[in-house]
N, C-alpha and C. Protein backbone atom coordinates (compact mmCIF):
# COMPACT_ATOMS: atom_id res chain seq x y z
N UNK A 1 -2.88 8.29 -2.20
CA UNK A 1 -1.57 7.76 -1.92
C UNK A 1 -1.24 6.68 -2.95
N UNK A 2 0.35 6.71 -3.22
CA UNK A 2 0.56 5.75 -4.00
C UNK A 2 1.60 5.07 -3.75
N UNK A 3 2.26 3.87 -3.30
CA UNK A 3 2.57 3.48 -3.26
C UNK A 3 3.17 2.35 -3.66
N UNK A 4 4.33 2.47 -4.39
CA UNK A 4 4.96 1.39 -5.27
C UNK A 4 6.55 1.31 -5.15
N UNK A 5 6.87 0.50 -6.37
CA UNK A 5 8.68 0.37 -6.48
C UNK A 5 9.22 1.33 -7.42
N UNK A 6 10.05 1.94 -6.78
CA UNK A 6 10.95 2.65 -8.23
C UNK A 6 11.04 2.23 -9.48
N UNK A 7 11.27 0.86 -9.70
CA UNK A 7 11.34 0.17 -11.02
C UNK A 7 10.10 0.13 -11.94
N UNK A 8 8.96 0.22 -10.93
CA UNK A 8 7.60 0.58 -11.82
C UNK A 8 7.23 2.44 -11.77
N UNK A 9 7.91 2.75 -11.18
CA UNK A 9 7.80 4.28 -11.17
C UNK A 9 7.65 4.97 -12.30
N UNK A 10 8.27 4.58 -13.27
CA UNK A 10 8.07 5.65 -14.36
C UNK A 10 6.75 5.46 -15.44
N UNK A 11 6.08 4.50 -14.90
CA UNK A 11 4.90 3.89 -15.95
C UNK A 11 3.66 5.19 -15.23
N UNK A 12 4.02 5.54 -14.37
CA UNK A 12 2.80 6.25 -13.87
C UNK A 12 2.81 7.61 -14.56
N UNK A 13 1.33 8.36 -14.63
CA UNK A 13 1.53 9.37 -15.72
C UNK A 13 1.13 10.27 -14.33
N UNK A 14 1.89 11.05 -13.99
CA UNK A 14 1.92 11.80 -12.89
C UNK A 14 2.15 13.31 -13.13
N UNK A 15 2.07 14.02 -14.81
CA UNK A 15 2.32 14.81 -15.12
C UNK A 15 4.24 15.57 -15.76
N UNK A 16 4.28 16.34 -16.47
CA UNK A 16 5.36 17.27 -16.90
C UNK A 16 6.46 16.99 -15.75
N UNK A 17 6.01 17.84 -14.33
CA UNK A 17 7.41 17.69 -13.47
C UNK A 17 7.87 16.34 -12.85
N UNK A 18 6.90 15.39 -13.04
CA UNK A 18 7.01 14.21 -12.71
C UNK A 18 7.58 13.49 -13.64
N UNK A 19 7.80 13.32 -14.93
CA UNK A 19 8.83 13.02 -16.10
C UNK A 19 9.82 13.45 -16.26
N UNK A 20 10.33 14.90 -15.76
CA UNK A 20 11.40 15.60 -16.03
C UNK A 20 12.50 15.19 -14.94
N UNK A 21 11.42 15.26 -13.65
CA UNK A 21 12.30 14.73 -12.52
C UNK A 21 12.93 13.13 -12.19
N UNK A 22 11.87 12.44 -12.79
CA UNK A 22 11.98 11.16 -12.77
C UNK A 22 12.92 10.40 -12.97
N UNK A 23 14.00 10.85 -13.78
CA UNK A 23 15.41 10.05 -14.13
C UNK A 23 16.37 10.53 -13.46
N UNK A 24 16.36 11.91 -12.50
CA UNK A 24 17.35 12.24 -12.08
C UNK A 24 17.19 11.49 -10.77
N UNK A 25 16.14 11.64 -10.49
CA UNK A 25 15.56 11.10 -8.94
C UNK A 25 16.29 9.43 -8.86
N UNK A 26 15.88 9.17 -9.73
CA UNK A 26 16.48 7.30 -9.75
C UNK A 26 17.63 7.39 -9.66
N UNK A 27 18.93 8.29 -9.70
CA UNK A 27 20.23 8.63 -10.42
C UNK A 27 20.23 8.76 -8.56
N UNK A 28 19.90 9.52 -7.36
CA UNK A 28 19.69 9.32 -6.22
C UNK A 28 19.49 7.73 -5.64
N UNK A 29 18.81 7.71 -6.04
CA UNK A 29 18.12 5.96 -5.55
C UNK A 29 18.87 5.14 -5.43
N UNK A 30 19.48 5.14 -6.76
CA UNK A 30 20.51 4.11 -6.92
C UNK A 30 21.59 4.28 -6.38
N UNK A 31 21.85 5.35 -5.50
CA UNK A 31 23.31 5.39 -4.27
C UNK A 31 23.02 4.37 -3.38
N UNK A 32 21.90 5.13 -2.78
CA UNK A 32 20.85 4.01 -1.75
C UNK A 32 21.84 4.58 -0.61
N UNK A 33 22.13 4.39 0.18
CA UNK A 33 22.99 4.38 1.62
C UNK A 33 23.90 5.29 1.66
N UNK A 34 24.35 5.07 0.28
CA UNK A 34 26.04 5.83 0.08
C UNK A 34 25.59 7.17 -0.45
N UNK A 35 24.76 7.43 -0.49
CA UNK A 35 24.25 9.11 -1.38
C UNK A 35 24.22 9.91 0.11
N UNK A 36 24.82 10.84 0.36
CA UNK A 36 25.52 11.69 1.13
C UNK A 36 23.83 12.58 1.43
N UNK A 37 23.68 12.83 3.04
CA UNK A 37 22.98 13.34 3.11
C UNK A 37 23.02 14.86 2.99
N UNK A 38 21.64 15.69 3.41
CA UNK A 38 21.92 16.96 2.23
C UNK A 38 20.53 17.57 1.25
N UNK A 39 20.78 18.61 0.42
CA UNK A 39 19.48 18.75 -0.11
C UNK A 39 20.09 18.73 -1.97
N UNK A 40 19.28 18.19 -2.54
CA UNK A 40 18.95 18.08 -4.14
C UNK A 40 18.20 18.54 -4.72
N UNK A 41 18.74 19.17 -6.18
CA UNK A 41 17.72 19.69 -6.94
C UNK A 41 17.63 19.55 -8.55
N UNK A 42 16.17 18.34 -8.27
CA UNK A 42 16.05 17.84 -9.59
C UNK A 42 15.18 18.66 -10.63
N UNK A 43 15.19 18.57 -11.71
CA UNK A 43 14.76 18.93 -13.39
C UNK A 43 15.13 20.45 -12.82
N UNK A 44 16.44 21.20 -12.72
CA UNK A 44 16.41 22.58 -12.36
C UNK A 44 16.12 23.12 -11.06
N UNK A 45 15.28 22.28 -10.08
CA UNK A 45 15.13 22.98 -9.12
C UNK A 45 14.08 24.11 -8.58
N UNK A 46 13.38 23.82 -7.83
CA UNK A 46 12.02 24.71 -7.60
C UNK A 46 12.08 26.01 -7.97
N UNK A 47 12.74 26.78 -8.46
CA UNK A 47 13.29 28.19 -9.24
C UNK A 47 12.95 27.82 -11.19
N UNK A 48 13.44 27.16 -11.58
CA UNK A 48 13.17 26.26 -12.58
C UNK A 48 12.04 25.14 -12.88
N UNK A 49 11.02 25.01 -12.11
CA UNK A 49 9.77 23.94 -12.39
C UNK A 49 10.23 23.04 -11.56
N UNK A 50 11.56 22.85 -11.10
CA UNK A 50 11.41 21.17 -10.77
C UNK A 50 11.58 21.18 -8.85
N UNK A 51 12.26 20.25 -8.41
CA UNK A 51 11.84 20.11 -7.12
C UNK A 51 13.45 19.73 -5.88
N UNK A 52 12.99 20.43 -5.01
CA UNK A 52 14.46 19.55 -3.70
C UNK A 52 14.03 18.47 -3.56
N UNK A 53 15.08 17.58 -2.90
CA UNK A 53 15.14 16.72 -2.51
C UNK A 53 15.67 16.42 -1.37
N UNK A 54 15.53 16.19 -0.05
CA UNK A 54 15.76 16.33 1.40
C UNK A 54 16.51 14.80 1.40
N UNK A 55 18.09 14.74 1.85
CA UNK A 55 18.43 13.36 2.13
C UNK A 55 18.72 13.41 3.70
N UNK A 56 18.23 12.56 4.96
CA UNK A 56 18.92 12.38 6.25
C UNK A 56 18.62 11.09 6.53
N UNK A 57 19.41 10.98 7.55
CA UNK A 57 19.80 9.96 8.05
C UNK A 57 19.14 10.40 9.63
N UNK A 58 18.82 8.85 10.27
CA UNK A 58 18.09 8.97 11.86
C UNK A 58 17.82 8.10 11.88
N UNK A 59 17.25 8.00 13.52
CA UNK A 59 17.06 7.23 14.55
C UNK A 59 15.54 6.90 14.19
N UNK A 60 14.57 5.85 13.74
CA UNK A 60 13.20 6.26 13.73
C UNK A 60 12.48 6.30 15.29
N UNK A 61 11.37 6.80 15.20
CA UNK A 61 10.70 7.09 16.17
C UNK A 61 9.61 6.37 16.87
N UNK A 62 9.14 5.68 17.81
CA UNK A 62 8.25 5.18 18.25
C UNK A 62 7.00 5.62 17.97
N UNK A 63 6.14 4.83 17.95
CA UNK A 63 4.79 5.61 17.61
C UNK A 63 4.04 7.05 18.19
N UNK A 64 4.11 6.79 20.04
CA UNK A 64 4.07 7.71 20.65
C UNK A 64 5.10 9.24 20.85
N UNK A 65 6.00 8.58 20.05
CA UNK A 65 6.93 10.17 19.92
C UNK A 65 6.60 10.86 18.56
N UNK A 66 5.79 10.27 17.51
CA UNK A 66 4.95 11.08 16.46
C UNK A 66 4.08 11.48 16.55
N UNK A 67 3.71 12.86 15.33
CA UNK A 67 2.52 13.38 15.12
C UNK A 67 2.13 13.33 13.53
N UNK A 68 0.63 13.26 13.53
CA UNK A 68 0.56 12.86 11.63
C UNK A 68 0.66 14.39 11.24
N UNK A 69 1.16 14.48 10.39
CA UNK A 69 1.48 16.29 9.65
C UNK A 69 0.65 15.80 8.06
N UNK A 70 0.57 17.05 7.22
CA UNK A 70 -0.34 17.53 6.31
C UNK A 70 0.36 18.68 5.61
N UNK A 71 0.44 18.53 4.72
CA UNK A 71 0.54 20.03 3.05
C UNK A 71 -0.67 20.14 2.44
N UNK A 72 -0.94 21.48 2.23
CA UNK A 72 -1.68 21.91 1.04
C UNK A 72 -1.57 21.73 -0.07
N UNK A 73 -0.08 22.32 -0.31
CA UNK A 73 0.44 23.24 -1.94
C UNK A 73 1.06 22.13 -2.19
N UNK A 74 1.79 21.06 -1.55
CA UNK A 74 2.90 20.00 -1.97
C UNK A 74 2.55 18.47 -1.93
N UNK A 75 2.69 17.68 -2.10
CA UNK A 75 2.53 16.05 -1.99
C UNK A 75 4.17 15.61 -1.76
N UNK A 76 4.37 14.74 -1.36
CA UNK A 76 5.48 13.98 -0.76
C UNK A 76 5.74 12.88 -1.43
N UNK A 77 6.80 12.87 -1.85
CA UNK A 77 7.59 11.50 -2.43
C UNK A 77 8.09 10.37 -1.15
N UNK A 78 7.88 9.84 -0.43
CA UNK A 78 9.37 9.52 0.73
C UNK A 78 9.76 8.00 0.33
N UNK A 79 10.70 7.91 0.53
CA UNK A 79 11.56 6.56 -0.01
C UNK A 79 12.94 6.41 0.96
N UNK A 80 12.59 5.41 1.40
CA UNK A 80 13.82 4.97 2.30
C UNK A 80 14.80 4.40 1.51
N UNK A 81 16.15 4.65 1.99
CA UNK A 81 17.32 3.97 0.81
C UNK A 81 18.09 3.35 1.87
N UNK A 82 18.12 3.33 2.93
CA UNK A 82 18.73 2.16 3.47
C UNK A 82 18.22 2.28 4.84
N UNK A 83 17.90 0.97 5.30
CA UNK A 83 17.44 0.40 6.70
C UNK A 83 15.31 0.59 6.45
N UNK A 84 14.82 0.47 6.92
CA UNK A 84 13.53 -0.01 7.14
C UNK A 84 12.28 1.00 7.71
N UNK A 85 11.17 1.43 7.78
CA UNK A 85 10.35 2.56 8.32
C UNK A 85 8.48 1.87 8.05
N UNK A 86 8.08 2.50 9.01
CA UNK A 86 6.24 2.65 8.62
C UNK A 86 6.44 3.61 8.71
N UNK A 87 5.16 3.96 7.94
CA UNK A 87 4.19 5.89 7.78
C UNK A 87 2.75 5.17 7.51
N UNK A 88 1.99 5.71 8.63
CA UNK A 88 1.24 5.96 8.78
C UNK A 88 0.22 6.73 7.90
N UNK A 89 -0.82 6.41 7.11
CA UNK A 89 -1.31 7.43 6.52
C UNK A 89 -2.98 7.33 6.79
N UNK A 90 -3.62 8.55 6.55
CA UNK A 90 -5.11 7.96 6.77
C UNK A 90 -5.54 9.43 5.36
N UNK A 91 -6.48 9.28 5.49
CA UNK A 91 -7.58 11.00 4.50
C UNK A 91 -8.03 11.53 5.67
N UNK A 92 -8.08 12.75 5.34
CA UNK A 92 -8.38 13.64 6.03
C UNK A 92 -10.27 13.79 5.99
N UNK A 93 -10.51 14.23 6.95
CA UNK A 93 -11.86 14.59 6.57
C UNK A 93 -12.56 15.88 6.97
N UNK A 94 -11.37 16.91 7.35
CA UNK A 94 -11.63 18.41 7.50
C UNK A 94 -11.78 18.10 8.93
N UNK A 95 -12.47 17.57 9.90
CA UNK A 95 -12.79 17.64 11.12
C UNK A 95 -11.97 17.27 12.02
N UNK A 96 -10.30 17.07 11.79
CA UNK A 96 -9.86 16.51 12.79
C UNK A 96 -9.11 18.03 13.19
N UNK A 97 -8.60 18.10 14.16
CA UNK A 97 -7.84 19.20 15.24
C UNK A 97 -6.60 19.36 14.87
N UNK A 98 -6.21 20.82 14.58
CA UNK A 98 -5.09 20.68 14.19
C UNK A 98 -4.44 21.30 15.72
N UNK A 99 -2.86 20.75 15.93
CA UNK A 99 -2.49 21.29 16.52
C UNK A 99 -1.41 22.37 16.72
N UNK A 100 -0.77 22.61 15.06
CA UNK A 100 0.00 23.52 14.71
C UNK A 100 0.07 23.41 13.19
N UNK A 101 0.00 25.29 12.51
CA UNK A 101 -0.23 25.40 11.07
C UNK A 101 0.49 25.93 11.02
N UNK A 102 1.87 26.13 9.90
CA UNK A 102 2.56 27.01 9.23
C UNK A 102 2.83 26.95 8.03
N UNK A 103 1.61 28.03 7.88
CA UNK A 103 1.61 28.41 6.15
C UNK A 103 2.88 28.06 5.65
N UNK A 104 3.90 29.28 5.80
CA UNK A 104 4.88 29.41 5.56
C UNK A 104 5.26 28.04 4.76
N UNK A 105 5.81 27.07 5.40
CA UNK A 105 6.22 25.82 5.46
C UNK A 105 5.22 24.86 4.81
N UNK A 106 3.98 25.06 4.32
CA UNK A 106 3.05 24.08 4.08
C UNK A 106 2.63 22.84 4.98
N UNK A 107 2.56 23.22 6.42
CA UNK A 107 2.47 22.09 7.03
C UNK A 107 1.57 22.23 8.34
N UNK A 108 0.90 21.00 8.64
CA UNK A 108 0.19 21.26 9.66
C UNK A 108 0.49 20.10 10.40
N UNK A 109 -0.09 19.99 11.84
CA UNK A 109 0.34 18.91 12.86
C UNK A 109 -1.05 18.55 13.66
N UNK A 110 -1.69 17.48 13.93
CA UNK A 110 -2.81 17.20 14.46
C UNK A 110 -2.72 16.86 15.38
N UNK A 111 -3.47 17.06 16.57
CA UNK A 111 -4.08 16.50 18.15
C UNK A 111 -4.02 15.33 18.10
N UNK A 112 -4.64 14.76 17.14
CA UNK A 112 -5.81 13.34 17.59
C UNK A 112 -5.02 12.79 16.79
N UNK A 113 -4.80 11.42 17.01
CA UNK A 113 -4.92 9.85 16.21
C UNK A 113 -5.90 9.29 15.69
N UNK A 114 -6.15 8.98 14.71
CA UNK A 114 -7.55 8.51 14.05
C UNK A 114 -7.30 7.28 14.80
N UNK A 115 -8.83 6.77 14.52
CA UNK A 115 -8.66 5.27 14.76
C UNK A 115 -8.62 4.35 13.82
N UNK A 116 -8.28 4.34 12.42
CA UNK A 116 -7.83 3.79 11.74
C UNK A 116 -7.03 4.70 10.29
N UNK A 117 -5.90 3.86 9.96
CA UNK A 117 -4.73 4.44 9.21
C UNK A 117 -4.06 3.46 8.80
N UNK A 118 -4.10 3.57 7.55
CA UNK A 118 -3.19 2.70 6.38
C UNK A 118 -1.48 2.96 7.08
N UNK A 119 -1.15 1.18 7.20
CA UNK A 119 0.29 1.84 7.71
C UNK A 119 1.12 1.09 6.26
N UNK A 120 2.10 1.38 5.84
CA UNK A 120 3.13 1.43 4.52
C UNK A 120 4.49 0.63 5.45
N UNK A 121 4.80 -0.46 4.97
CA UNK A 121 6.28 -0.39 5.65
C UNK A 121 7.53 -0.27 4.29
N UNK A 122 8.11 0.66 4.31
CA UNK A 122 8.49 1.25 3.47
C UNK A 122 10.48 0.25 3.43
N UNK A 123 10.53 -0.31 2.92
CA UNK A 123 12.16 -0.55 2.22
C UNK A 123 12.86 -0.40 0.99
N UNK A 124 14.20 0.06 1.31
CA UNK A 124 14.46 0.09 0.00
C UNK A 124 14.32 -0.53 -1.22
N UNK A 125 13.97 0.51 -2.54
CA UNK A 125 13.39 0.36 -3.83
C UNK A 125 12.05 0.71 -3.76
N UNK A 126 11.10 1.04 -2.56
CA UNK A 126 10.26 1.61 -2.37
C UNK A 126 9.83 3.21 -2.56
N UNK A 127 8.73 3.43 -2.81
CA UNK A 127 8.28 4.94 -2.23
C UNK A 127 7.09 4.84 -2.18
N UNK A 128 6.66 5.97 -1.44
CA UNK A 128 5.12 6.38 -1.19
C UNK A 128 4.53 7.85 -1.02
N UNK A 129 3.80 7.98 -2.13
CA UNK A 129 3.16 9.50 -2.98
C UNK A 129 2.27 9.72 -1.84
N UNK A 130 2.54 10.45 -1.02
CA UNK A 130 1.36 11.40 -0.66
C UNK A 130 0.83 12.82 -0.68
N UNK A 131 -0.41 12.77 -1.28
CA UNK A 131 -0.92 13.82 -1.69
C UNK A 131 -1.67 14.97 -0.68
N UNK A 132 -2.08 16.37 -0.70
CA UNK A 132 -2.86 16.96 0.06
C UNK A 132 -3.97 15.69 0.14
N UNK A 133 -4.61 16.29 1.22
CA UNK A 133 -5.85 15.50 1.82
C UNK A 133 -5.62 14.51 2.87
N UNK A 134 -4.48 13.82 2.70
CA UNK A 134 -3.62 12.96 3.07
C UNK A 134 -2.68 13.04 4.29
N UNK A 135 -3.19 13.00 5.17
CA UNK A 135 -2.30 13.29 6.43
C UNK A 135 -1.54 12.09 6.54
N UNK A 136 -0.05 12.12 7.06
CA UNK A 136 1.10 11.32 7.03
C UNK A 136 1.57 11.01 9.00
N UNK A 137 2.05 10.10 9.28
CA UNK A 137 3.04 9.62 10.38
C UNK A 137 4.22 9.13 9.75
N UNK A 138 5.08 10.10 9.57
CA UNK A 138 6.38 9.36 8.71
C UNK A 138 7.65 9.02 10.09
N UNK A 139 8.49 8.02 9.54
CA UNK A 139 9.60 8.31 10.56
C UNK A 139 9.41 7.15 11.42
N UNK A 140 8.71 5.79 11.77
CA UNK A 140 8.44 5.19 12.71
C UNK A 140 8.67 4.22 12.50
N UNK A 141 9.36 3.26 13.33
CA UNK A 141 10.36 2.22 13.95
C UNK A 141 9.67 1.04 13.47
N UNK A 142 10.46 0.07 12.48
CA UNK A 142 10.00 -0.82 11.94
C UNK A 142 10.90 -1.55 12.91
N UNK A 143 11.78 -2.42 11.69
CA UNK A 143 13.30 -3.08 12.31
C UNK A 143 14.61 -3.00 12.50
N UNK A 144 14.65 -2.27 11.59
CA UNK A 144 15.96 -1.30 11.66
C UNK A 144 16.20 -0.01 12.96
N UNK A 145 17.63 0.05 12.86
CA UNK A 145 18.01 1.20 13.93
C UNK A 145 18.25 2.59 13.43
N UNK A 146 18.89 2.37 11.85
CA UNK A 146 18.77 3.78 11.50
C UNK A 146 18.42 3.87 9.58
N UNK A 147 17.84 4.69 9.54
CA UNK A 147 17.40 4.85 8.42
C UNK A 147 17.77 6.41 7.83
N UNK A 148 18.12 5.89 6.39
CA UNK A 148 18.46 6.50 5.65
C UNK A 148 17.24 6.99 5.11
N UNK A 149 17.00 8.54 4.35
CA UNK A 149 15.57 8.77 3.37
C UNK A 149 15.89 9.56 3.08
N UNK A 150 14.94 9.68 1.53
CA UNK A 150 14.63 10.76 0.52
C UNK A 150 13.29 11.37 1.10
N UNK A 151 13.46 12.64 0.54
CA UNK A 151 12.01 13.36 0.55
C UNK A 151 11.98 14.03 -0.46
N UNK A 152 11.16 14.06 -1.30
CA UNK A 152 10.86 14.84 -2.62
C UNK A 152 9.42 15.72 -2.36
N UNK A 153 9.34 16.94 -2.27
CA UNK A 153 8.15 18.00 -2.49
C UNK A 153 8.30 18.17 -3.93
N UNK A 154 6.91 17.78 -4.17
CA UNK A 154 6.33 18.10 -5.68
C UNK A 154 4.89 19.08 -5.61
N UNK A 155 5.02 20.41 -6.10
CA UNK A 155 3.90 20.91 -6.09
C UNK A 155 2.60 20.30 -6.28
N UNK A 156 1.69 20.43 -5.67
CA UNK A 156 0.51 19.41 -5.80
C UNK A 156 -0.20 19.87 -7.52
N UNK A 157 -0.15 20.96 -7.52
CA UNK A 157 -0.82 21.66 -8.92
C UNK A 157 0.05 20.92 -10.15
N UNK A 158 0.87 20.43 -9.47
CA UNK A 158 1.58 19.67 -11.27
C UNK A 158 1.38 18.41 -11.02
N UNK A 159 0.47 18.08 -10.50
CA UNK A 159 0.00 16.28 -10.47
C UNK A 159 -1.11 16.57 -10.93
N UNK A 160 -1.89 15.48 -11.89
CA UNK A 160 -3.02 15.96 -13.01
C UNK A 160 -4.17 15.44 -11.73
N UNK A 161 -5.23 16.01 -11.71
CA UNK A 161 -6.17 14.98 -11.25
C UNK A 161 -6.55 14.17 -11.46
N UNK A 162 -7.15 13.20 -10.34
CA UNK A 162 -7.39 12.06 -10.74
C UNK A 162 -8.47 11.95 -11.67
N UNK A 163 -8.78 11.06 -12.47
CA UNK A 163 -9.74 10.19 -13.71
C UNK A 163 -10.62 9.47 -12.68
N UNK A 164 -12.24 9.79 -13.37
CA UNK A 164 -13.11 9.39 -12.37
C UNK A 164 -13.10 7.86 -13.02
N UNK A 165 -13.56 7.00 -12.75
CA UNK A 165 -13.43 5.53 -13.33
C UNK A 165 -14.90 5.32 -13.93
């Protein structure tokens, strides 16, 4: 997971679709509130190499009305552009229960709550990269009443691996 500000966003070397997309994505950002919800499609569009972009607007959710979900094939951009959110994140470690998989969709839904999970409180000029492995609680009630967000799916295969240190 990565987690940073848009304004340092582009220093990260995150691969080809992650440069191509990168300036259009900010060209979003910078509506912030006023960018009409809806779907986007940056460097061309998943037909073309590049990627949607999911904009809605909502109510966030209490802790107990979430479940942490999971991708294989995709990693997650999410960035709130107006009003406030936590997400929940922890690693996976193969052994937890899933409680619903659809291929289709790249997504899975788990039983259990870990007992410990990195929580993100996410405001605008923010985002946070999550990758497979990486199970997410997105969507949950900071201070705000309604929140605005981006979602960006980026194929996981066009993020380089990581550099062992």
């Amino acid at each position: 997971m990565i987690v940073d500000t848009f304004e340092r966003g582009a220093q990260y070397d995150l691969g080809a679709c992650w440069s191509a997309l990168y300036p259009e994505l900010m060209e979003l950002v910078r509506q912030g509130g006023n960018l009409p919800d809806g779907r986007y499609l940056l460097a061309g569009g998943p037909e073309k190499g590049g990627v949607a972009v999911s904009v809605e607007s909502y109510e966030p959710r209490q802790e107990d009305q979430a479940r942490y979900e999971s991708h294989e094939r995709m990693a997650d951009v999410q960035a709130v552009l107006s009003g406030d959110e936590f997400i929940d994140v922890f690693f996976l470690s193969g052994e937890e229960r899933k409680s619903m998989v659809d291929e289709a969709r790249d997504l899975a839904f788990y039983e259990d709550k870990p007992g410990c999970a990195a929580r993100v409180h996410l405001t605008p000029g923010m985002f946070a990269l999550i990758t497979p492995g990486e199970a997410h609680m997105p969507c949950l009630r900071a201070s705000s009443g309604r929140v605005k967000k981006l979602v960006v799916k980026i194929p996981a295969n066009s993020l380089p691996a990581p550099r062992s240190v």
